[in-house]
PDB file of N, CA and C in Angstrom:
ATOM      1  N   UNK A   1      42.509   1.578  24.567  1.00  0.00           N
ATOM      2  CA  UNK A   1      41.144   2.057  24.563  1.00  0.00           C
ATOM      3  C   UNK A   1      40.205   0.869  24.749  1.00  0.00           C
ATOM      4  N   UNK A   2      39.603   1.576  25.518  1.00  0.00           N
ATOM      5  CA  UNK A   2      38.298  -0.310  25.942  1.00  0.00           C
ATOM      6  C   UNK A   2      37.085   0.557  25.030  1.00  0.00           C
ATOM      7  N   UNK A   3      36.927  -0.531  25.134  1.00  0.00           N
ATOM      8  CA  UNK A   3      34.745  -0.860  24.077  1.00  0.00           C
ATOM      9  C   UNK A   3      33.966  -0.954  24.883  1.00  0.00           C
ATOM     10  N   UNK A   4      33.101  -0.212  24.796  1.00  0.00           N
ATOM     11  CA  UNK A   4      31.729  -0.072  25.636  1.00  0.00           C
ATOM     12  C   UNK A   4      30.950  -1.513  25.270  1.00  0.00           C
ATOM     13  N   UNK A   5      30.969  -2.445  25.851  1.00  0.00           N
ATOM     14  CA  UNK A   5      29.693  -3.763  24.547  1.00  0.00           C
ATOM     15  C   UNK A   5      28.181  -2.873  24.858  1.00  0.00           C
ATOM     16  N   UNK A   6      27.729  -2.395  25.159  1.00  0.00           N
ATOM     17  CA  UNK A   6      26.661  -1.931  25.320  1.00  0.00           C
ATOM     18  C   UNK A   6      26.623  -0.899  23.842  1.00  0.00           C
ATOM     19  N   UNK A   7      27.597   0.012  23.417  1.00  0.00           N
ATOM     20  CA  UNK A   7      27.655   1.037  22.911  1.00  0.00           C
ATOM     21  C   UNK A   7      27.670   0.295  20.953  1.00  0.00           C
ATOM     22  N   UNK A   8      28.763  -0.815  21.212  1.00  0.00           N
ATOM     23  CA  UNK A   8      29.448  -1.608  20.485  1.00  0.00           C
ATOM     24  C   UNK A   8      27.952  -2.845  20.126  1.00  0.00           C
ATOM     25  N   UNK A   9      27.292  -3.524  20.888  1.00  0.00           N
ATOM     26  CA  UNK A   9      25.678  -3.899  20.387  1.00  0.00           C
ATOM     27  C   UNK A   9      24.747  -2.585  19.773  1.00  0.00           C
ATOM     28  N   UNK A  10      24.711  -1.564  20.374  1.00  0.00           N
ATOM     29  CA  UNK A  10      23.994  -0.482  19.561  1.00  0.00           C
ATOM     30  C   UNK A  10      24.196  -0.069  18.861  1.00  0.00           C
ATOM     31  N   UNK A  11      25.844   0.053  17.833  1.00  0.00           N
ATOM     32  CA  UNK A  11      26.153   0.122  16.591  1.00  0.00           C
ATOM     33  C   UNK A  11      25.705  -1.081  15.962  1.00  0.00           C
ATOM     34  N   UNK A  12      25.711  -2.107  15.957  1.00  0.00           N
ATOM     35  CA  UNK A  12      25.830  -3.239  15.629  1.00  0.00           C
ATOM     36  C   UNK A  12      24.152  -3.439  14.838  1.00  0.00           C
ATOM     37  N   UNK A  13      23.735  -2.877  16.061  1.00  0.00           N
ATOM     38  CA  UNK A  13      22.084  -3.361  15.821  1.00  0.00           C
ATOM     39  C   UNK A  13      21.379  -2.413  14.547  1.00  0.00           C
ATOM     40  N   UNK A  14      21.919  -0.689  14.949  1.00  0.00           N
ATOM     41  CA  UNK A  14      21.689  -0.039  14.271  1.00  0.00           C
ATOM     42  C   UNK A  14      22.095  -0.248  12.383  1.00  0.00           C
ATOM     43  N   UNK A  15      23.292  -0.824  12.404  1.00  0.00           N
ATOM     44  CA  UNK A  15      23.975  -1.168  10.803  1.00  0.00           C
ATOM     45  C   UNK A  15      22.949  -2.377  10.420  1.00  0.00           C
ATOM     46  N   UNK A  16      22.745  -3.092  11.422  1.00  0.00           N
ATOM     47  CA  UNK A  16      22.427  -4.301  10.892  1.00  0.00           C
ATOM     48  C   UNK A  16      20.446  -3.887  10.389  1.00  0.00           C
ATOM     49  N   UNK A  17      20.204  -3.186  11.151  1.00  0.00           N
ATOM     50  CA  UNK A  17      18.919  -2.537  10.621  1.00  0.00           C
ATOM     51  C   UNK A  17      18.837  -1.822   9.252  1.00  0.00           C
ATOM     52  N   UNK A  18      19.771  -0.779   9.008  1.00  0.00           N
ATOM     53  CA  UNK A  18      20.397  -0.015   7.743  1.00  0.00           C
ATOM     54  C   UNK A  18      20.153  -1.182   6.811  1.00  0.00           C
ATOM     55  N   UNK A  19      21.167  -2.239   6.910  1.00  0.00           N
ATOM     56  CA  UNK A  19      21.164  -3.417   5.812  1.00  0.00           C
ATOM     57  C   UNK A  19      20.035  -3.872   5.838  1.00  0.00           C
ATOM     58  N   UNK A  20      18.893  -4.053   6.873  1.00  0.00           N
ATOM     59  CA  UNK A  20      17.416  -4.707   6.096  1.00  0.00           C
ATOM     60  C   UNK A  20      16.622  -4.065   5.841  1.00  0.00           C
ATOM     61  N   UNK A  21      16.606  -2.494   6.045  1.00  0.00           N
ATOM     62  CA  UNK A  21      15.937  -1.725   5.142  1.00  0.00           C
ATOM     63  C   UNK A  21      16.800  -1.127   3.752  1.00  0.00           C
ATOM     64  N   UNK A  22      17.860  -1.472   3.666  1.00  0.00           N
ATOM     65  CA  UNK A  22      18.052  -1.353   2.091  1.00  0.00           C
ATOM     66  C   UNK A  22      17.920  -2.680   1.288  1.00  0.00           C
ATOM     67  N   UNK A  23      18.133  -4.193   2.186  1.00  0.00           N
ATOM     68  CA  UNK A  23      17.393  -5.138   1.293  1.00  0.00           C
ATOM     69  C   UNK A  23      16.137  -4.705   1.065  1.00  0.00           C
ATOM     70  N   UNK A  24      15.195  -4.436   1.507  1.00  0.00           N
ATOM     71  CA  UNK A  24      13.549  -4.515   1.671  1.00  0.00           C
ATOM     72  C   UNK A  24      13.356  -3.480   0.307  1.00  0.00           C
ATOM     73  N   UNK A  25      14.455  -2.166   0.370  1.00  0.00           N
ATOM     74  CA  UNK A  25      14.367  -1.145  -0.577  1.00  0.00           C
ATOM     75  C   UNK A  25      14.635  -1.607  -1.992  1.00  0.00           C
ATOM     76  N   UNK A  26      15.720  -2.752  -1.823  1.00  0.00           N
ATOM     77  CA  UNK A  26      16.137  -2.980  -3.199  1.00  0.00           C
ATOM     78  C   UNK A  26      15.015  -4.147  -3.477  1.00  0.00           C
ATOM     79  N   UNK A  27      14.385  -4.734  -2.676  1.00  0.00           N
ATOM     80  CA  UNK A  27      13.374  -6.126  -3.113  1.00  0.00           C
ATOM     81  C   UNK A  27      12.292  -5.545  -3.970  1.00  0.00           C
ATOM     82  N   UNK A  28      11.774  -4.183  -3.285  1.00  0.00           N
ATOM     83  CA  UNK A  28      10.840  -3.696  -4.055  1.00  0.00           C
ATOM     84  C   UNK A  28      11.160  -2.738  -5.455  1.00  0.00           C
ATOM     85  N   UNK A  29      12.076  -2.580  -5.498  1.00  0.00           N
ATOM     86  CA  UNK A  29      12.522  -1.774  -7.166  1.00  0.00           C
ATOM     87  C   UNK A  29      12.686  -3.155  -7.816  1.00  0.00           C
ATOM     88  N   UNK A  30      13.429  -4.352  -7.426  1.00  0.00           N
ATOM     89  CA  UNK A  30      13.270  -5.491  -8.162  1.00  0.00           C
ATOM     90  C   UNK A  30      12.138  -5.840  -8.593  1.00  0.00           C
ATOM     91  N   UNK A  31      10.969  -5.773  -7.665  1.00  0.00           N
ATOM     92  CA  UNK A  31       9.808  -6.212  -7.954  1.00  0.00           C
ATOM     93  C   UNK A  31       9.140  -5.832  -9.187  1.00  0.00           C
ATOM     94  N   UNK A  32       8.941  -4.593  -9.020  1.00  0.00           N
ATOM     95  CA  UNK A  32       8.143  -3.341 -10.092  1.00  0.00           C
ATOM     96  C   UNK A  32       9.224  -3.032 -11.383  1.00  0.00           C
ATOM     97  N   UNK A  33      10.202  -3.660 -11.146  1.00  0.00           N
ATOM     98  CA  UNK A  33      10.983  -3.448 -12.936  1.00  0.00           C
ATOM     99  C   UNK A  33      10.403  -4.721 -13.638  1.00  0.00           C
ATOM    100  N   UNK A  34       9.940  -4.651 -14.657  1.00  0.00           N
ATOM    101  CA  UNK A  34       9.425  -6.326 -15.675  1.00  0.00           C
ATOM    102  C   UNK A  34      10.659  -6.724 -16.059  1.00  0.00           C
ATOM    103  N   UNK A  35      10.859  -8.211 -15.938  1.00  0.00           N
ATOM    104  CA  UNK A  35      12.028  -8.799 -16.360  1.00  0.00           C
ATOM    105  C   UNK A  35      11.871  -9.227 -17.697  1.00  0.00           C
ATOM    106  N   UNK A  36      12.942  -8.838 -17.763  1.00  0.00           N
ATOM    107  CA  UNK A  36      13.163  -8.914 -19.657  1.00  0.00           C
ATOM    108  C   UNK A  36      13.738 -10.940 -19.610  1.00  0.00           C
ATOM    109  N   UNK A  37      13.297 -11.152 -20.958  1.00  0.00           N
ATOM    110  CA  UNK A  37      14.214 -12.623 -21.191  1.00  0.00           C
ATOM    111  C   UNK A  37      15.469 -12.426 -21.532  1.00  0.00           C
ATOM    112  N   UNK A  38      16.560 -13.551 -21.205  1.00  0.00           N
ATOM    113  CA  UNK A  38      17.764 -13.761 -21.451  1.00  0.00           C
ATOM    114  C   UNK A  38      17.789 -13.787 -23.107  1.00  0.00           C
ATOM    115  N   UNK A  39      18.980 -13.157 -23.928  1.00  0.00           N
ATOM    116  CA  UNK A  39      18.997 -12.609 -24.819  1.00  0.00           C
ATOM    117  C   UNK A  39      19.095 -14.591 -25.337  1.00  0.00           C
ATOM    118  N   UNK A  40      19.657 -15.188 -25.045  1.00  0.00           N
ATOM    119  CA  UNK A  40      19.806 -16.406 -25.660  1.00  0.00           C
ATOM    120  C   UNK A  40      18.605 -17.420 -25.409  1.00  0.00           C
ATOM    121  N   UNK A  41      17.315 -17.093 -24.736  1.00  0.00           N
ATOM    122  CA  UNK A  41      15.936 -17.549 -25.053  1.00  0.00           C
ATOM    123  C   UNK A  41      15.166 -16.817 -26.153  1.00  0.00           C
ATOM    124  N   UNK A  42      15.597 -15.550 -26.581  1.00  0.00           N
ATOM    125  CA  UNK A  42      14.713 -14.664 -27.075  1.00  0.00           C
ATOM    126  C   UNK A  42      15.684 -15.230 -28.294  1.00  0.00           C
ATOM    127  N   UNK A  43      16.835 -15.785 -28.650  1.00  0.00           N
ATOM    128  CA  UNK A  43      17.735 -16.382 -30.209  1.00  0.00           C
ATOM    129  C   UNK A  43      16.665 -17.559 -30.323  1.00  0.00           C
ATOM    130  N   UNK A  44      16.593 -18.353 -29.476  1.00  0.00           N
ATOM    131  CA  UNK A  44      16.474 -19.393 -29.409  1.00  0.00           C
ATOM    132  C   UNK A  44      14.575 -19.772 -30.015  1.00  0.00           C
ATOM    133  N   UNK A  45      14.016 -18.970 -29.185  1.00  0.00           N
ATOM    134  CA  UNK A  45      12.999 -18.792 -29.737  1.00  0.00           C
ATOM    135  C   UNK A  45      12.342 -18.163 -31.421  1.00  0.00           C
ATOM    136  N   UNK A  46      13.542 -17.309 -31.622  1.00  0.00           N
ATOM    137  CA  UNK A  46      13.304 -17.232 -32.922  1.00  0.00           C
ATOM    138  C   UNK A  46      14.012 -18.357 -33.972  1.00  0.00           C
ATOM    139  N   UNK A  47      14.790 -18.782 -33.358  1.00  0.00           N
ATOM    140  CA  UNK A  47      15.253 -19.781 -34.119  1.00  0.00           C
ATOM    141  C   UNK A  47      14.355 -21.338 -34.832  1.00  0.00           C
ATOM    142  N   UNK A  48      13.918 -21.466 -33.394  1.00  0.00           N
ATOM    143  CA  UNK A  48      12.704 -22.503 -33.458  1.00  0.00           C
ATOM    144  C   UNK A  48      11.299 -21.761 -34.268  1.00  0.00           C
ATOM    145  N   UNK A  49      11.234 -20.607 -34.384  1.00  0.00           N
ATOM    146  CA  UNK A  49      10.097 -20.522 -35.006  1.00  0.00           C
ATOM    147  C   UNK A  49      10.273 -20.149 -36.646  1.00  0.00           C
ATOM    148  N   UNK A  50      11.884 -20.048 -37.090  1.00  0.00           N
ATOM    149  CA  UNK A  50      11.883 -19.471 -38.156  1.00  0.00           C
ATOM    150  C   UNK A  50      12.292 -21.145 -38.819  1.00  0.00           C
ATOM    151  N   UNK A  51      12.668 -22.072 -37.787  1.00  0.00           N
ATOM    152  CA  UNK A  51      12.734 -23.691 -38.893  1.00  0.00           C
ATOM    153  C   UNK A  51      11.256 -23.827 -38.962  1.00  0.00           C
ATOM    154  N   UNK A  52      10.865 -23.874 -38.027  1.00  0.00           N
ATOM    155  CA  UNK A  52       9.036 -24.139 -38.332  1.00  0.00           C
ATOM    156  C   UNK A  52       8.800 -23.676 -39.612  1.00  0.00           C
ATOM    157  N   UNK A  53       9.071 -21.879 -39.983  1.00  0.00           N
ATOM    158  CA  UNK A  53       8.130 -21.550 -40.937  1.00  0.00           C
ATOM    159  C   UNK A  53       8.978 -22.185 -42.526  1.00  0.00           C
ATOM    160  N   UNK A  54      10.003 -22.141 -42.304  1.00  0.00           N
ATOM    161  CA  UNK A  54      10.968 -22.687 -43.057  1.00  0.00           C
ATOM    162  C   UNK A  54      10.192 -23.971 -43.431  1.00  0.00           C
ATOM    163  N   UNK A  55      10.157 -24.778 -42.556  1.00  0.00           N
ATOM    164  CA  UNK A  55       9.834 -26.264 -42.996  1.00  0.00           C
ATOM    165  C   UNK A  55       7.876 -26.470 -42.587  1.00  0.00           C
ATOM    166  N   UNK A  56       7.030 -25.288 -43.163  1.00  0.00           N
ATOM    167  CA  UNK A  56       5.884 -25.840 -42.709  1.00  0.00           C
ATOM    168  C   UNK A  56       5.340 -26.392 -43.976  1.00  0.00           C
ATOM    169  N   UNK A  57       5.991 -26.322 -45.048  1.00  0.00           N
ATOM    170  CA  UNK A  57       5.054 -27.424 -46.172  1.00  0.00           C
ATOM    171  C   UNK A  57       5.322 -28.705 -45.974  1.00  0.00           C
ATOM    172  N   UNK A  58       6.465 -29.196 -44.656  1.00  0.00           N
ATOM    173  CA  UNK A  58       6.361 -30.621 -44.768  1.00  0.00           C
ATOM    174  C   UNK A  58       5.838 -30.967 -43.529  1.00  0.00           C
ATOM    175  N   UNK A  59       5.363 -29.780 -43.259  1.00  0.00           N
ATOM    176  CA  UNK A  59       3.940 -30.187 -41.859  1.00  0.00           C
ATOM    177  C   UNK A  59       2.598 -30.053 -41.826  1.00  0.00           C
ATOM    178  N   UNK A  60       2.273 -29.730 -43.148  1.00  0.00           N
ATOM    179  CA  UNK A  60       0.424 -29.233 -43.326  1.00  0.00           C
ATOM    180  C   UNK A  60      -0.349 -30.229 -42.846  1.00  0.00           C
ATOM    181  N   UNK A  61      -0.034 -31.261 -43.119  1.00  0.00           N
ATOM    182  CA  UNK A  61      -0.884 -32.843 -42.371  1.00  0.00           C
ATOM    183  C   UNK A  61      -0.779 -33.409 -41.366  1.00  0.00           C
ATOM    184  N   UNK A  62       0.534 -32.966 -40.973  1.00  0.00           N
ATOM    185  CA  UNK A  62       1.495 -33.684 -39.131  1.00  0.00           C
ATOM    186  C   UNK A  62       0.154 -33.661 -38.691  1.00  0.00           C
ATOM    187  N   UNK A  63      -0.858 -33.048 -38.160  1.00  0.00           N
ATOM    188  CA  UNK A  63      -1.499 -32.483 -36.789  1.00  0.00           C
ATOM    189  C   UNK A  63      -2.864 -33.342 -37.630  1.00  0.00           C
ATOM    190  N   UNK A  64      -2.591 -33.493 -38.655  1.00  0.00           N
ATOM    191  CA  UNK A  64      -4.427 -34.460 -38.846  1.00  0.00           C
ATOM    192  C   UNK A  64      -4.208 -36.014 -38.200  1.00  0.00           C
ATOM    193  N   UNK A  65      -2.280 -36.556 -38.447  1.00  0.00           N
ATOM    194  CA  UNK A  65      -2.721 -37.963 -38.530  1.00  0.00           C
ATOM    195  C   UNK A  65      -2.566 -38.295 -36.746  1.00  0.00           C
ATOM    196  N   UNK A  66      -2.815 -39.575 -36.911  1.00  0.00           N
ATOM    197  CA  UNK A  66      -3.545 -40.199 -35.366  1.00  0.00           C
ATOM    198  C   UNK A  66      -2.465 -41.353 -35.394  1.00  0.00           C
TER     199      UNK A  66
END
């Protein structure tokens, strides 16, 4: 069986179109969902803020001296 290249570029072109309108489709649902933080910035951040409160009587003055 022979291949048309004429027939065989017009599949080609057509799939390859399919694939950049479902990138373009998926760019924009990416867009419009809000990204959440990585669960190990959102530890991390509480971590750092719960030594802070932990240790803020030995910081009441840090921020006066020069």
């Amino acid at each position: 069986m022979e291949f048309n290249e004429y027939a065989t570029q017009a599949l080609i072109k057509q799939r390859h179109d399919e694939m950049i309108a479902a990138a373009r489709s998926e760019a924009v649902v990416r867009a419009m969902k809000p990204r959440r933080r990585p669960v190990r910035v959102a530890v991390g951040t509480a971590l750092i803020r719960l030594g802070a409160w932990l240790l803020r009587a030995s910081y009441e003055g840090a921020s006066l001296r020069t």
